[in-house]
Protein backbone atom coordinates (compact mmCIF):
# COMPACT_ATOMS: atom_id res chain seq x y z
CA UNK A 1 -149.20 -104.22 -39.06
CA UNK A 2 -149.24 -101.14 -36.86
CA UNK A 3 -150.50 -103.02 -33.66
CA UNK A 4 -147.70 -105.44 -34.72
CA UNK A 5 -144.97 -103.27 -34.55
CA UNK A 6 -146.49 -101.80 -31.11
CA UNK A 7 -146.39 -104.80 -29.89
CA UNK A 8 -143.33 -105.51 -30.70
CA UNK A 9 -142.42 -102.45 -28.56
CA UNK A 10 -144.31 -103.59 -25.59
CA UNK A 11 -147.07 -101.01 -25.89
CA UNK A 12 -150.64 -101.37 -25.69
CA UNK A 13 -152.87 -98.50 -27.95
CA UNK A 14 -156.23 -99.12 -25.78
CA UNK A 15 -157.96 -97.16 -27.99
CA UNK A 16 -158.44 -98.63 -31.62
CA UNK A 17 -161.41 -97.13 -33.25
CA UNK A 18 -162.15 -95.54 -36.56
CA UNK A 19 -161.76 -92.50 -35.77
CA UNK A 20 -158.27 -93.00 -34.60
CA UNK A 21 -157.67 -94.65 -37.98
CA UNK A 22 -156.67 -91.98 -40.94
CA UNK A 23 -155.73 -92.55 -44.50
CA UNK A 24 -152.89 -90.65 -45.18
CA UNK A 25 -152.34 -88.71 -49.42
CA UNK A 26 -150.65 -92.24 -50.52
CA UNK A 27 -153.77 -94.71 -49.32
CA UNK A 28 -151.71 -96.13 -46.21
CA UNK A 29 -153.65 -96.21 -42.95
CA UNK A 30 -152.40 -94.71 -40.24
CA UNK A 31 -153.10 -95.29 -36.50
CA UNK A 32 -153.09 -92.00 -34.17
CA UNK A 33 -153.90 -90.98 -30.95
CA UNK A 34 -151.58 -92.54 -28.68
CA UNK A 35 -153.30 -90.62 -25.81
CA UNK A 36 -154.17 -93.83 -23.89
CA UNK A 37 -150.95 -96.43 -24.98
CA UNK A 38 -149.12 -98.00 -21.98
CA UNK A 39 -145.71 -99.39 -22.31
CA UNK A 40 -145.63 -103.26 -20.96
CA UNK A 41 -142.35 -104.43 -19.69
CA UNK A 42 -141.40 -108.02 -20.09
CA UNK A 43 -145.31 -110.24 -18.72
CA UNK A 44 -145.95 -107.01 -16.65
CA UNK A 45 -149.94 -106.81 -16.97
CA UNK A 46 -151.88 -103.09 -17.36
CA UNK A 47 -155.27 -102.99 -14.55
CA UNK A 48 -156.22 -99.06 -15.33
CA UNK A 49 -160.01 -98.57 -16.95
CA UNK A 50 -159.55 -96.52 -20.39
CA UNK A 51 -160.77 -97.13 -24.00
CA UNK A 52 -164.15 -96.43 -25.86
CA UNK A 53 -166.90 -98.94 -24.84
CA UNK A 54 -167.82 -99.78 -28.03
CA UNK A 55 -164.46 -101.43 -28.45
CA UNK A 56 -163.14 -102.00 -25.05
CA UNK A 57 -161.92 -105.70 -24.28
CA UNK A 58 -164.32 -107.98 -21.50
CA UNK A 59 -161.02 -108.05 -19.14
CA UNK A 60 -161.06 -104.16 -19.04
CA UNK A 61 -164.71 -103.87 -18.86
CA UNK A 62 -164.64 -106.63 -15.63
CA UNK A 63 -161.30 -104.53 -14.61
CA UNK A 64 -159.12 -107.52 -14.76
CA UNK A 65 -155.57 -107.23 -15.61
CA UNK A 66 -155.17 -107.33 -19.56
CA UNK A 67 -152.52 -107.68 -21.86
CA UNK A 68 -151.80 -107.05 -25.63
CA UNK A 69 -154.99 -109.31 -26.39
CA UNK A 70 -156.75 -106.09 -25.36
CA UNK A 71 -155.59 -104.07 -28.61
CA UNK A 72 -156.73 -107.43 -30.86
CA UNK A 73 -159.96 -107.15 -29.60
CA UNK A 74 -160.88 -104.02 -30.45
CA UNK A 75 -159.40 -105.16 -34.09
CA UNK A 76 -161.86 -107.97 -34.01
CA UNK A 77 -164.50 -105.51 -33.01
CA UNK A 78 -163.72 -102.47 -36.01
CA UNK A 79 -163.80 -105.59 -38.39
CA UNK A 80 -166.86 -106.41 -37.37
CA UNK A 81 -167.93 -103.08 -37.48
CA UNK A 82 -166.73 -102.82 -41.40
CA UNK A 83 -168.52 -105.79 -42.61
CA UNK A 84 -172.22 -105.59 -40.76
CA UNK A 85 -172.16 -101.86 -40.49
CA UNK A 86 -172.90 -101.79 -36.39
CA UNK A 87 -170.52 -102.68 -33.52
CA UNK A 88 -171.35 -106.56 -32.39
CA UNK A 89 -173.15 -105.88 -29.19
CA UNK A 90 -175.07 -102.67 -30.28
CA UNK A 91 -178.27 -102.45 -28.81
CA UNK A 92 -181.45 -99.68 -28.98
């Protein structure tokens, strides 16, 4: 719901990970560290290389212009991450 209402608000996070992820006294999550948002304006497009690998979007890593796809990514990735236990392209 939080990337939602960003969203809503043109603004990209760009930096969803669990340890920007708290649980606040009355069990809500809450989403922090807005160090690296961006504010989109209208289909205006964000080219600038930021994130943490393990959860950073293709389009960023190829530095492509990205959109608000970027922040569902790295939700796709931290679920991943929940279930197995180990981001999806870890490697040794």
């Amino acid at each position: 719901m939080a990337i939602g209402f960003l969203h809503s608000k043109n603004l990209l996070h760009r930096d969803i990970k669990p340890e920007n992820i708290l649980m606040g006294n009355d069990g809500y999550l809450l989403l922090t560290d807005f160090g690296m948002a961006k504010e989109l304006n209208g289909d205006e497009v964000a080219t600038s290389f930021v994130g943490t690998l393990d959860y950073i979007a293709y389009e960023i890593m190829q530095m492509k212009s990205y959109n608000k796809a970027v922040d569902w990514w790295a939700i796709g990735v931290l679920t991943y991450e929940l279930i197995v236990g180990f981001p999806p392209f870890y490697s040794k």
